[in-house]
N, C-alpha and C. Protein backbone atom coordinates (compact mmCIF):
# COMPACT_ATOMS: atom_id res chain seq x y z
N UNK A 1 -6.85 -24.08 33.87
CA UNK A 1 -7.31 -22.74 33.51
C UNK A 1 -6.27 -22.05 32.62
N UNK A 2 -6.88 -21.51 31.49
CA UNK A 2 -6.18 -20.73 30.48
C UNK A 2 -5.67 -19.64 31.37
N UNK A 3 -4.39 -18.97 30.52
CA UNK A 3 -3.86 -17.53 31.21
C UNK A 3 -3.89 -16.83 30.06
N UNK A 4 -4.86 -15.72 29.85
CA UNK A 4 -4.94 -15.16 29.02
C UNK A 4 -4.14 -13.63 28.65
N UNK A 5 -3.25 -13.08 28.03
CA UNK A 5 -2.66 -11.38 28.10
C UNK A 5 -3.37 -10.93 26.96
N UNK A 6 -3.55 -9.42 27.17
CA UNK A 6 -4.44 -9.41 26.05
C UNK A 6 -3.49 -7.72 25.88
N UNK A 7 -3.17 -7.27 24.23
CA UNK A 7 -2.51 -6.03 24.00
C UNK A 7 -3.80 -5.27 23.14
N UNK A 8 -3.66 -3.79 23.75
CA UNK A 8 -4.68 -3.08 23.01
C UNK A 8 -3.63 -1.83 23.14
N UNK A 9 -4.50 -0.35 21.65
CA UNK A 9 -3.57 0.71 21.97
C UNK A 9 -4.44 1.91 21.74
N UNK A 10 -6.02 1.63 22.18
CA UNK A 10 -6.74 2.55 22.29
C UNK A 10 -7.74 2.07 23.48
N UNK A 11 -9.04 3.23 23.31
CA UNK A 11 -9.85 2.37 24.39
C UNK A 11 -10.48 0.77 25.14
N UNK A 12 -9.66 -0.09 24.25
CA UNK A 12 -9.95 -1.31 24.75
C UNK A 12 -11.67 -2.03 25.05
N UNK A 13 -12.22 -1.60 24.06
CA UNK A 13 -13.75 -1.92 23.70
C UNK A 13 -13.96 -3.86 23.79
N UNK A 14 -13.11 -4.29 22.60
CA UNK A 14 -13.07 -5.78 23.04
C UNK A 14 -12.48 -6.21 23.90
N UNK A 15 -11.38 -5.84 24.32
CA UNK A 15 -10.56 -6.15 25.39
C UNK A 15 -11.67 -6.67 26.92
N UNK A 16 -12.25 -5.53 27.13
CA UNK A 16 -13.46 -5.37 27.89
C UNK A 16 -14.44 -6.14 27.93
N UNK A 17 -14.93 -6.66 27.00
CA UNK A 17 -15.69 -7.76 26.56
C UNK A 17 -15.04 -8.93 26.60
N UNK A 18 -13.53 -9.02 26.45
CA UNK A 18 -13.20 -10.56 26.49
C UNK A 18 -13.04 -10.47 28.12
N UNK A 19 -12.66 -9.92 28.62
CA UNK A 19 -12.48 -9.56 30.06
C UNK A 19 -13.82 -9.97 30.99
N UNK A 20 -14.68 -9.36 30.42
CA UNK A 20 -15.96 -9.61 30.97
C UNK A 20 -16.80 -11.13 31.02
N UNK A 21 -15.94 -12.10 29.61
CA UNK A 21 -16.52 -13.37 29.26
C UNK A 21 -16.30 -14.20 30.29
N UNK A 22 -14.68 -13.82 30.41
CA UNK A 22 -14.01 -14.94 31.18
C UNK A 22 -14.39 -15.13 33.22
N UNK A 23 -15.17 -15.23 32.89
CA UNK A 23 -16.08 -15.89 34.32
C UNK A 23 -17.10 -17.15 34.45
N UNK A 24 -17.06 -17.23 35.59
CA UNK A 24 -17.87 -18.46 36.21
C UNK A 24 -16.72 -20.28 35.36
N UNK A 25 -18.00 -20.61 34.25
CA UNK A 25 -17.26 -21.87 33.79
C UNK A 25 -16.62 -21.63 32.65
N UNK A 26 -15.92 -20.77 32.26
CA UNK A 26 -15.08 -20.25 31.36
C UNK A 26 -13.62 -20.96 31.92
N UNK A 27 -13.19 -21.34 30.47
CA UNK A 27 -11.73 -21.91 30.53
C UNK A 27 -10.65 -20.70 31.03
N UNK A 28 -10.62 -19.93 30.46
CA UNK A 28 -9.57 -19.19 30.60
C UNK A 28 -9.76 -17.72 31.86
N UNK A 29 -8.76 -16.88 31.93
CA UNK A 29 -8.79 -16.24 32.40
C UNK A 29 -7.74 -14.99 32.36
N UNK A 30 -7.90 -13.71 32.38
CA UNK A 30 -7.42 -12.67 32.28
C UNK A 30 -5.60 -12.46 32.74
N UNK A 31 -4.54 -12.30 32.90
CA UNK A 31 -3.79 -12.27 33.32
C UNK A 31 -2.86 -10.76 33.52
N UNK A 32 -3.53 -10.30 32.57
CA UNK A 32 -2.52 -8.83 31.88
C UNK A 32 -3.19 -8.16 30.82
N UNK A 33 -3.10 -7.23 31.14
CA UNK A 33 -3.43 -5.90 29.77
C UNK A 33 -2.17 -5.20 29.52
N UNK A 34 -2.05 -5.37 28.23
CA UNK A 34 -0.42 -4.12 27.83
C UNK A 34 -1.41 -3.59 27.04
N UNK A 35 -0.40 -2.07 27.02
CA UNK A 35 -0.50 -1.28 25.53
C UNK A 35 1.12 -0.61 25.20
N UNK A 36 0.43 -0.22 23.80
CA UNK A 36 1.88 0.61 23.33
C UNK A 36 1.61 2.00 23.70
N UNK A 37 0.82 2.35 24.42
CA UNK A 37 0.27 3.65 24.44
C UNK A 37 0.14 3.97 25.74
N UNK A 38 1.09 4.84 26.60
CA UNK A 38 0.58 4.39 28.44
C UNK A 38 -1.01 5.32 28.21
N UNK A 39 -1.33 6.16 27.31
CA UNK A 39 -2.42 7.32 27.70
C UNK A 39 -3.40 6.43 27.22
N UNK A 40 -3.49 4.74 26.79
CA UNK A 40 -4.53 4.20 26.62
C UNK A 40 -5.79 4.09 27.14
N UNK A 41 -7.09 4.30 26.92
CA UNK A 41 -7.88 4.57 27.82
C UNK A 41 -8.84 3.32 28.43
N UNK A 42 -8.13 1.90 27.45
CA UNK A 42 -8.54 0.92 28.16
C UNK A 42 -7.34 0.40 29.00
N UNK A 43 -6.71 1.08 29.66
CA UNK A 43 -5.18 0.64 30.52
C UNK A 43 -6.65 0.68 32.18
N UNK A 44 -7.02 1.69 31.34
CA UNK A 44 -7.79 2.28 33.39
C UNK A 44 -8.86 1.26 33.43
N UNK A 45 -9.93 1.14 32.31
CA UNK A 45 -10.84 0.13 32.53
C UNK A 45 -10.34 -1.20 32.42
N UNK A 46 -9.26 -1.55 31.90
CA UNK A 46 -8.41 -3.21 32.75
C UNK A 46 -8.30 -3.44 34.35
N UNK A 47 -7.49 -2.06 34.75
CA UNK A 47 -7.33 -1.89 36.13
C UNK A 47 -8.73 -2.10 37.04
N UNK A 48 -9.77 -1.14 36.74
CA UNK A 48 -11.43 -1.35 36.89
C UNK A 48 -11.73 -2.32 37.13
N UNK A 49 -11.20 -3.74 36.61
CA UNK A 49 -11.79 -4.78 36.32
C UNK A 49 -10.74 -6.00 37.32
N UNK A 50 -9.93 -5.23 38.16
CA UNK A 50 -8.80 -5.98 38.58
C UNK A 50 -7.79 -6.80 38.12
N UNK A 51 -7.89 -6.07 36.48
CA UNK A 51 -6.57 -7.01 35.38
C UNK A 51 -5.11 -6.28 35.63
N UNK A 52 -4.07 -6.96 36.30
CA UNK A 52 -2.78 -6.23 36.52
C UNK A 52 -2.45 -5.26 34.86
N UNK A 53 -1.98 -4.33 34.33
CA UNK A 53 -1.85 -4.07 33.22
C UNK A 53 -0.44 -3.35 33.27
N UNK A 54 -0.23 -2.63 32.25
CA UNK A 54 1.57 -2.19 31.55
C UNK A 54 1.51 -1.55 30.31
N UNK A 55 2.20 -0.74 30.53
CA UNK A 55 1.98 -0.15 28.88
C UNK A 55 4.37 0.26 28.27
N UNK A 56 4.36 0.04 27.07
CA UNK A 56 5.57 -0.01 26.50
C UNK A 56 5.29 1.08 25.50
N UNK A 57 5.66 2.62 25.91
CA UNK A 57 5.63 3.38 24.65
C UNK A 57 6.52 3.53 23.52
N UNK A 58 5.97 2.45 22.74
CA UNK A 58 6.80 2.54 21.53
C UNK A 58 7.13 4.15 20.26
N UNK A 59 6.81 5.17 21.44
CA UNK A 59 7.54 6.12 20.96
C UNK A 59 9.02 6.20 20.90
N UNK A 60 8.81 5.86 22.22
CA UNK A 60 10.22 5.81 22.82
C UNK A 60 11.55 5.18 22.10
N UNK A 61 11.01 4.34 21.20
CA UNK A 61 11.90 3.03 20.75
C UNK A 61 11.91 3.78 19.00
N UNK A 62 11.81 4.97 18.39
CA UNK A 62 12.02 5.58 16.84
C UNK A 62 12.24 4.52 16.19
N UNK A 63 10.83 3.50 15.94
CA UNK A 63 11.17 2.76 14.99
C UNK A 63 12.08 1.10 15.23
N UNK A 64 12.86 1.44 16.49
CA UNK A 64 13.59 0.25 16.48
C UNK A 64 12.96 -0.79 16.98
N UNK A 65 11.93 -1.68 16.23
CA UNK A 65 11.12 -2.83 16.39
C UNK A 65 11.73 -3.64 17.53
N UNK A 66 12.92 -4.76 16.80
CA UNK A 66 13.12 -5.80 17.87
C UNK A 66 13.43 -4.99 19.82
N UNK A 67 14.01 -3.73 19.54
CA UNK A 67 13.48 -3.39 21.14
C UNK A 67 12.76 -2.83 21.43
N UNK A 68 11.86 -2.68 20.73
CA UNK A 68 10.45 -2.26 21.54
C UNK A 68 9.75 -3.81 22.01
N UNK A 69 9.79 -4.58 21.23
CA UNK A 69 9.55 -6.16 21.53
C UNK A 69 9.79 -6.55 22.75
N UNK A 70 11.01 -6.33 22.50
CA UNK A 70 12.09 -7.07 23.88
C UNK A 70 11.47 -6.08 25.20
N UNK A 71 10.71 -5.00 25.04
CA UNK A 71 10.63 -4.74 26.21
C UNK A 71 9.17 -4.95 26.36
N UNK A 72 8.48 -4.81 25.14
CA UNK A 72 6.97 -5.98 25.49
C UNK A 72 6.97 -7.54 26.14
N UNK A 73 7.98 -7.82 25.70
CA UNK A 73 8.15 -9.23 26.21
C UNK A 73 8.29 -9.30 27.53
N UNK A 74 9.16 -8.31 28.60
CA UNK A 74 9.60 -8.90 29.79
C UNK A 74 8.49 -9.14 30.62
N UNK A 75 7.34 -8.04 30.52
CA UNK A 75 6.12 -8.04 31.45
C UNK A 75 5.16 -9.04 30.94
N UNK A 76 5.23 -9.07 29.87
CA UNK A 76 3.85 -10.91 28.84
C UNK A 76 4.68 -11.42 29.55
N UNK A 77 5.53 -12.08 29.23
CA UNK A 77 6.13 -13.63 29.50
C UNK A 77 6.36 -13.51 31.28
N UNK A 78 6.41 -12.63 32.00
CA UNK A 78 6.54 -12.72 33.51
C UNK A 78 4.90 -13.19 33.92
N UNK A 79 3.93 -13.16 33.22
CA UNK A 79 2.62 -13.28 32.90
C UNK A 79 2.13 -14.59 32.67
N UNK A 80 3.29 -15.39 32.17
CA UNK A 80 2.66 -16.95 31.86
C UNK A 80 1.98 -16.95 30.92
N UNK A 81 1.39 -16.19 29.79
CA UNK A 81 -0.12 -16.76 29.18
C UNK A 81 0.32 -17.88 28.45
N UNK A 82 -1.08 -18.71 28.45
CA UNK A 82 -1.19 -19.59 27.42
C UNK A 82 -1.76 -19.02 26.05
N UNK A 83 -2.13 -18.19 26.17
CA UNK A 83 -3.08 -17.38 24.65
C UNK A 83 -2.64 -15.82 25.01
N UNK A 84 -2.35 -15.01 24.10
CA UNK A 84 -1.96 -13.91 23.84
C UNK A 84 -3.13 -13.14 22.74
N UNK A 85 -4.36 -12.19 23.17
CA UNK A 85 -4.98 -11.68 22.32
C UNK A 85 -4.57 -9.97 21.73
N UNK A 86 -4.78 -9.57 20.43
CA UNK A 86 -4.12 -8.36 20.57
C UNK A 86 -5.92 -8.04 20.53
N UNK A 87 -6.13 -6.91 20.66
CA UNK A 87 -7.39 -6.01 20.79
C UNK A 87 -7.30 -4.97 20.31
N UNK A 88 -7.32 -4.61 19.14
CA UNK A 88 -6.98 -3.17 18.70
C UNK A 88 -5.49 -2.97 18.78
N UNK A 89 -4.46 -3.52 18.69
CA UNK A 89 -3.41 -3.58 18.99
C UNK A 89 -2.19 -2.84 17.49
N UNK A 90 -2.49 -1.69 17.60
CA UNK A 90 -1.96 -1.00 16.34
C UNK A 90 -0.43 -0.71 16.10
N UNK A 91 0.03 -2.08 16.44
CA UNK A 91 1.69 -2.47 16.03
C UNK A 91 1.72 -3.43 15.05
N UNK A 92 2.20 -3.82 14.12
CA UNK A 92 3.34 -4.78 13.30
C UNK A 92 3.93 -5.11 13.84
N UNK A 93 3.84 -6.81 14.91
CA UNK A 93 4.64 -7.48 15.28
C UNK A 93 5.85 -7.97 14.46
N UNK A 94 7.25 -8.54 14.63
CA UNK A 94 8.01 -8.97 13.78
C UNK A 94 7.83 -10.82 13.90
N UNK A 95 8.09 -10.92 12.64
CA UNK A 95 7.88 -12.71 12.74
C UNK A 95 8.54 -13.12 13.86
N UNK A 96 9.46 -12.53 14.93
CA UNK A 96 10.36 -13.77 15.88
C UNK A 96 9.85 -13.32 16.95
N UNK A 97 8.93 -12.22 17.37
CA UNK A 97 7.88 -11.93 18.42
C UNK A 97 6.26 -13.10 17.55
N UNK A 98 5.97 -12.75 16.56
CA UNK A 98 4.57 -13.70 16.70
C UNK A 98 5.05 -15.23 16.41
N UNK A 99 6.32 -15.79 15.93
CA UNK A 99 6.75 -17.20 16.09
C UNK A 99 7.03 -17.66 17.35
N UNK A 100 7.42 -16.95 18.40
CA UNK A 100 7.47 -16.92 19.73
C UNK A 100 5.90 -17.67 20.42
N UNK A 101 4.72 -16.56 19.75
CA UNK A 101 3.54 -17.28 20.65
C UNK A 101 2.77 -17.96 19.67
N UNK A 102 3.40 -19.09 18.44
CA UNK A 102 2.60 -19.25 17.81
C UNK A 102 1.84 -19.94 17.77
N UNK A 103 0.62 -20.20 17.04
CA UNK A 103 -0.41 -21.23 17.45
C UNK A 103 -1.18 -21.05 18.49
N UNK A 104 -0.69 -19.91 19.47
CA UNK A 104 -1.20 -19.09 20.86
C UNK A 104 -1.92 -17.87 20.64
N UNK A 105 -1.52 -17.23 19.54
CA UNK A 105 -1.99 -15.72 19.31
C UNK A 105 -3.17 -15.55 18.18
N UNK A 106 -4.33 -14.82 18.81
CA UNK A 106 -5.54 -14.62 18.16
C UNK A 106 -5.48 -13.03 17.85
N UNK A 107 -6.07 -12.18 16.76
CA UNK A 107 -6.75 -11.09 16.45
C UNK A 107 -7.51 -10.86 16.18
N UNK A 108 -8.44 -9.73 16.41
CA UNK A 108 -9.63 -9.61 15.53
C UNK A 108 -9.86 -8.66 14.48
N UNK A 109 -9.92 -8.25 13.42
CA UNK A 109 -9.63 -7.69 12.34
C UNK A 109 -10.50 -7.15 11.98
N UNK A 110 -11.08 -5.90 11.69
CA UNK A 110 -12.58 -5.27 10.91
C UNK A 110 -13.09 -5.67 9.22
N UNK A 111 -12.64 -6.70 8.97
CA UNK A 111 -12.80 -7.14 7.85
C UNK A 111 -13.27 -8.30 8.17
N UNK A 112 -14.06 -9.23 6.28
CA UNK A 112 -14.34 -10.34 6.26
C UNK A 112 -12.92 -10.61 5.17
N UNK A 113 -11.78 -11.01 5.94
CA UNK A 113 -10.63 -11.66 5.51
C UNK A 113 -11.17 -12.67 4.99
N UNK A 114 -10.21 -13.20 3.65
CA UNK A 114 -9.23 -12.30 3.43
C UNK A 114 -9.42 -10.45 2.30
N UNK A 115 -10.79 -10.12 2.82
CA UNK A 115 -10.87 -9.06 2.02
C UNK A 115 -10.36 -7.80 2.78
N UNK A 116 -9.59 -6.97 2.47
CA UNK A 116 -9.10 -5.96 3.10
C UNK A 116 -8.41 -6.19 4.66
N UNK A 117 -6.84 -6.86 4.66
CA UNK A 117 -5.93 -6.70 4.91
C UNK A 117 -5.53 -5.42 5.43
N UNK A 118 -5.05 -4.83 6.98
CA UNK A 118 -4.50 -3.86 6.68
C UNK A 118 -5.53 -2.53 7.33
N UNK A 119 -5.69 -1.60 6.65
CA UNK A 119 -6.33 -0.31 7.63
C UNK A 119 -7.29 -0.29 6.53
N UNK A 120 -7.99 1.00 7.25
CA UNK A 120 -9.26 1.59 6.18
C UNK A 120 -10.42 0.48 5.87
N UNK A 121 -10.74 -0.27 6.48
CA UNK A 121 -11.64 -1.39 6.17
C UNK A 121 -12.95 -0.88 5.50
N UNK A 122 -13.27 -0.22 6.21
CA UNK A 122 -14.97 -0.40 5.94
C UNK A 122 -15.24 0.84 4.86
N UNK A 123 -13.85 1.64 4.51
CA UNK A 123 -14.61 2.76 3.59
C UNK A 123 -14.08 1.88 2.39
N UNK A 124 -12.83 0.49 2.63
CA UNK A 124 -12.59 0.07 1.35
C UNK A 124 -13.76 -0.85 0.64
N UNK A 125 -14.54 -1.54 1.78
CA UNK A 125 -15.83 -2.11 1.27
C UNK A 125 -16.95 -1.29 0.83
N UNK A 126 -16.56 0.11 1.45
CA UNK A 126 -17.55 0.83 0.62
C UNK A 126 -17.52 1.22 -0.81
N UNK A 127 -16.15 1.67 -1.00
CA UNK A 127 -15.62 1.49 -2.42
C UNK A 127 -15.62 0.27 -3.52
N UNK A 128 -15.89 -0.58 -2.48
CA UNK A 128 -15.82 -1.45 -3.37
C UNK A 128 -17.56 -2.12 -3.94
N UNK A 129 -18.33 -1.73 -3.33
CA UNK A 129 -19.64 -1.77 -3.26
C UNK A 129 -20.44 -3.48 -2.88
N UNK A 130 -19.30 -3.28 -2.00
CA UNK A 130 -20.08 -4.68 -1.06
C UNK A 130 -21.30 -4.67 -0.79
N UNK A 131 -21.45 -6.15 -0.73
CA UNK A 131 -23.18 -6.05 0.03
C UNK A 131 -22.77 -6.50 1.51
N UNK A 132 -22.07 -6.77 1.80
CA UNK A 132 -21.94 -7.24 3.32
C UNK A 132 -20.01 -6.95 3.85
N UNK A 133 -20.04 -6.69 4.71
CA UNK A 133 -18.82 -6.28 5.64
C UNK A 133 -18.60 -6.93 7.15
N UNK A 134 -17.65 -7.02 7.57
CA UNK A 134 -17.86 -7.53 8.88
C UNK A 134 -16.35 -7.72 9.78
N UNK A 135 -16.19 -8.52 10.98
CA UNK A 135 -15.04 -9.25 11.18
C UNK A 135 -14.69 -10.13 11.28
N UNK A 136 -13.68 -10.44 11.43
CA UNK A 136 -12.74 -11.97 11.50
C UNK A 136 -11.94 -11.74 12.94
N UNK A 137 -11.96 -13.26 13.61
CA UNK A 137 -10.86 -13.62 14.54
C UNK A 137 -10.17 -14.46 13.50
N UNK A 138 -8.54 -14.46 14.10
CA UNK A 138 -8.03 -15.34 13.16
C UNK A 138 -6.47 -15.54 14.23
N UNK A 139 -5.61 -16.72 13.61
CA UNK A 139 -4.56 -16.91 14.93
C UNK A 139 -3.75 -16.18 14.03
N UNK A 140 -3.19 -15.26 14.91
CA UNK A 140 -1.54 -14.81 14.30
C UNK A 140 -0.55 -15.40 13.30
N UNK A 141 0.01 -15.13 12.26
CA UNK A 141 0.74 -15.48 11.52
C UNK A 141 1.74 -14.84 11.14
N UNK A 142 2.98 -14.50 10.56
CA UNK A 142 4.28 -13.94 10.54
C UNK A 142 3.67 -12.94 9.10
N UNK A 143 2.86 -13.34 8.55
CA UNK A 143 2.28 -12.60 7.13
C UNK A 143 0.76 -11.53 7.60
N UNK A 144 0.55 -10.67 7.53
CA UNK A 144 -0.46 -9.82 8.05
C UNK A 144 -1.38 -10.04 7.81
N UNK A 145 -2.46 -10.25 8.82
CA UNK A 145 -4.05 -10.54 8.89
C UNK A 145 -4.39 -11.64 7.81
N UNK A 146 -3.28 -12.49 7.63
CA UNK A 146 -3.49 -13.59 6.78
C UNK A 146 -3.79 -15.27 7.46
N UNK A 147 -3.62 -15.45 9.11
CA UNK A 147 -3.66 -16.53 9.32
C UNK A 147 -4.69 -17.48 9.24
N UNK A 148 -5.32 -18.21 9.80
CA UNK A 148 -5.89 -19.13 9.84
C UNK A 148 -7.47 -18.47 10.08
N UNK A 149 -8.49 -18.61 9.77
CA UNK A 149 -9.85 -17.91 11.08
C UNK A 149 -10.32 -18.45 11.44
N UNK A 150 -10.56 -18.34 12.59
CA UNK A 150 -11.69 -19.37 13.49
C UNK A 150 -12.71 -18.47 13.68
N UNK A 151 -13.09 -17.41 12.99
CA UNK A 151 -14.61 -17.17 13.60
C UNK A 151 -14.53 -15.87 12.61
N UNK A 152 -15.61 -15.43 11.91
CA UNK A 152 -16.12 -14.19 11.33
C UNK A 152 -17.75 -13.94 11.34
N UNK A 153 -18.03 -12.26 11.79
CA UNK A 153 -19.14 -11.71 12.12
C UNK A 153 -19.72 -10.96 10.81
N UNK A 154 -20.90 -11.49 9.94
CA UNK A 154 -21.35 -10.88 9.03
C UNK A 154 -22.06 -9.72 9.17
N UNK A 155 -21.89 -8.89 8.47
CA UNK A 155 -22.80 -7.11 8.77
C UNK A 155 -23.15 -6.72 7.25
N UNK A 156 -24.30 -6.22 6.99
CA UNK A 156 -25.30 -6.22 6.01
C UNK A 156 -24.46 -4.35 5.59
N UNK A 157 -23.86 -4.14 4.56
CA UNK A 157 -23.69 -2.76 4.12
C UNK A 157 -25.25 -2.10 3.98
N UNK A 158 -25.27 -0.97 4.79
CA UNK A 158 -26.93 -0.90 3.96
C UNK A 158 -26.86 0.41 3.54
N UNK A 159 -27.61 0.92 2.66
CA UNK A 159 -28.11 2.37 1.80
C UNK A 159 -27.01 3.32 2.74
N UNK A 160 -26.82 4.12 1.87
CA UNK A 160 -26.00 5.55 3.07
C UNK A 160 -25.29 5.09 3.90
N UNK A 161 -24.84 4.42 3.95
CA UNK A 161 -23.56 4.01 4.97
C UNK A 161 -22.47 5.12 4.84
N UNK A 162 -21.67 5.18 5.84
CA UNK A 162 -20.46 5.52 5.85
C UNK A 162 -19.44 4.44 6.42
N UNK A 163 -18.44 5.30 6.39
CA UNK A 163 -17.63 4.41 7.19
C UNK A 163 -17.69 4.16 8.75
N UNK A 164 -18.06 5.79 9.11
CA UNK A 164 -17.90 5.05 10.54
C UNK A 164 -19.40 4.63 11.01
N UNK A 165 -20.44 4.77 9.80
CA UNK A 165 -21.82 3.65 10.35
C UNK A 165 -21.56 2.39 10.28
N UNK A 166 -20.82 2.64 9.72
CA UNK A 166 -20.71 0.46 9.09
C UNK A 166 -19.69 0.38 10.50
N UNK A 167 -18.81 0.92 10.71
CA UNK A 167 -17.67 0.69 11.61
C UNK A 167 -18.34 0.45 13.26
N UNK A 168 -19.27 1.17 13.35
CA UNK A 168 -20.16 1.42 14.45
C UNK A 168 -21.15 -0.18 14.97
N UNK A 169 -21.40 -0.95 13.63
CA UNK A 169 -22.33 -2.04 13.48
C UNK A 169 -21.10 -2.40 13.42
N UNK A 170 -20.32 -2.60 13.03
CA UNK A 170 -18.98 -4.06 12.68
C UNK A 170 -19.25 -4.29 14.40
N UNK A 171 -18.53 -3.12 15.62
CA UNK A 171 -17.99 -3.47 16.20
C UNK A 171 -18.52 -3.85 17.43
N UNK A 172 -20.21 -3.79 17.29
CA UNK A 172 -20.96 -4.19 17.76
C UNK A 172 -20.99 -5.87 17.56
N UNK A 173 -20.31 -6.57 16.58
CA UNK A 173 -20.28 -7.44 16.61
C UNK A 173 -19.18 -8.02 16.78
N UNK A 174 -18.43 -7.19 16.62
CA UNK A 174 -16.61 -7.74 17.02
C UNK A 174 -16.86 -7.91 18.59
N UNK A 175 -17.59 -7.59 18.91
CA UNK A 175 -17.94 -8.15 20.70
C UNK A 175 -18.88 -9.07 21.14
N UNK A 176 -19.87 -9.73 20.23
CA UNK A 176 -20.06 -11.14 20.06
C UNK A 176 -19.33 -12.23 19.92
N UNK A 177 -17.99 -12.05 18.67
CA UNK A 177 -17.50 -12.88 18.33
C UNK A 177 -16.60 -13.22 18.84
N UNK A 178 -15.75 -12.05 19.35
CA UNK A 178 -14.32 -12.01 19.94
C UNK A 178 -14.44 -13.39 21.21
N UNK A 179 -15.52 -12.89 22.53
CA UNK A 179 -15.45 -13.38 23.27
C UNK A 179 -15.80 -15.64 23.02
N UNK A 180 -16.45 -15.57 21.80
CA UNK A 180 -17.19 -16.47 21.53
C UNK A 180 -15.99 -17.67 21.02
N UNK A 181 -15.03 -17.03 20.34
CA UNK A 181 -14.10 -17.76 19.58
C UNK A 181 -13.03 -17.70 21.00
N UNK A 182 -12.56 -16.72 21.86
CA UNK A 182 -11.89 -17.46 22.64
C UNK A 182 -12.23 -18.44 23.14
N UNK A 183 -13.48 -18.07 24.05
CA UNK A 183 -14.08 -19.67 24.98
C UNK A 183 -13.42 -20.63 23.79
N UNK A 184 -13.79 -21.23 22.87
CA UNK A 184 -13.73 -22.47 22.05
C UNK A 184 -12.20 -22.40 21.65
N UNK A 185 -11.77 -21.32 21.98
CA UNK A 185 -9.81 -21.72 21.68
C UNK A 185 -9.48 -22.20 22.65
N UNK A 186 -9.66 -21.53 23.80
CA UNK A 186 -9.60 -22.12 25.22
C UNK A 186 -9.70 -23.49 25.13
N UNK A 187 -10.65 -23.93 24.75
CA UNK A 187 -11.30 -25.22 25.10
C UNK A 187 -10.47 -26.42 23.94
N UNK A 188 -9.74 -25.39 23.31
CA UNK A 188 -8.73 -26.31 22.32
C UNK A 188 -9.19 -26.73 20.92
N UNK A 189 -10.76 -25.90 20.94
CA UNK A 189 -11.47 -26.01 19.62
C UNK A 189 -11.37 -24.82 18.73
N UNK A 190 -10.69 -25.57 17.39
CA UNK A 190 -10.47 -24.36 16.42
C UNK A 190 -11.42 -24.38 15.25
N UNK A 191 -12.22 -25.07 15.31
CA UNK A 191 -13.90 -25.03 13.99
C UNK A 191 -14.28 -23.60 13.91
N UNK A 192 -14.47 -23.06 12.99
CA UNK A 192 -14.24 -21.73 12.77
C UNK A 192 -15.92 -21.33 12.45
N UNK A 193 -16.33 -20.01 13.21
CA UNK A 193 -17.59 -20.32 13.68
C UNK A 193 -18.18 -18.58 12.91
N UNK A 194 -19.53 -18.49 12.52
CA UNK A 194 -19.63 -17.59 11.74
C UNK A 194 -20.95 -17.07 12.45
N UNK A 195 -21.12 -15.60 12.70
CA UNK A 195 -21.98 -14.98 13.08
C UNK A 195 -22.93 -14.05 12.43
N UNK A 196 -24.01 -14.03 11.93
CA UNK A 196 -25.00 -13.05 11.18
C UNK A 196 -25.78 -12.13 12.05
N UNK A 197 -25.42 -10.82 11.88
CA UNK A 197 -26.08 -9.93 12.13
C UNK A 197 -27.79 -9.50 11.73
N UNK A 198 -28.53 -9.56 11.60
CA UNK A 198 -29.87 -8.67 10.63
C UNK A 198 -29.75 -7.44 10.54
């Protein structure tokens, strides 16, 4: 059985959903919820769900990365995971925290990477006058939202969109996919798997 930690730093929407997958004949399993945020509001619905959780306020740390790390690290790694998911996880890891779990660590990104890297997703596809938007899982890499993907969720831009309509449909599907691409990481399968919305 997989040991799964999973970091989020808002309400923990996928988090919740991967949380929810991992039952019955599911490989893996839940181990830990962190955030950088203790006022996170998926810290309480982890707990809800009987996931031990932790939060590291990287207020606290003005900037100084490698120890805010070092103190994310003591409670993950007392944790065991074999897979490390972030969930909304609105830090910039440093390469010697994601070389640490590498080949272990998945994200899920509001983009169809490699298009829009980074924040502002869905008003940049609006600008840009996409016909379709969506997300990506992909494994961690030392270079941002650039690694490998094993799984992206297609979403149709349609007439009048905004951002947070399109954002609203993305993330309706970022909770199809999320849970879909762990099972098959779990299972040691990385075929990278693609989901269409209508």
């Amino acid at each position: 059985m997989k040991r799964v930690a999973i970091l989020i730093s808002g309400g923990g929407s996928n988090m919740v959903k991967l949380v929810e997958s991992m039952t019955g004949d599911h490989p893996a399993r839940a181990v830990i919820v962190g955030s950088n945020d203790p006022q996170a509001g998926g810290l309480a619905k982890a707990a809800a769900m009987g996931v031990p959780t932790f939060a590291v306020d990287h207020r606290a740390y003005k900037g100084d990365r490698p120890a805010f790390e070092a103190a994310l690290l003591e409670p993950l790694l007392a944790a065991e995971p074999d897979i490390l998911c972030l969930a909304g996880f609105m830090r910039i890891l440093t390469p010697d925290f994601v070389q640490r779990f590498e080949g272990r660590m998945l994200n899920i990104h509001p983009s169809l990477l490699p298009k829009y890297p980074g924040l502002h997703t869905h008003q940049r596809a609006l600008d840009a006058g996409d016909a379709e938007a969506g997300a990506s899982v992909h494994l961690v890499t030392p270079e941002l939202d650039a690694g490998p993907i094993l799984g992206q969720a297609r979403v149709p831009v349609l007439p009048g969109d905004s951002a947070e309509t399109l954002a609203a449909r993305v993330l309706t599907q970022e909770h199809r996919l999320y849970p879909q691409v762990l099972r098959r990481f779990a299972q040691g399968d990385l075929t990278p798997i693609t989901l269409t919305a209508a």
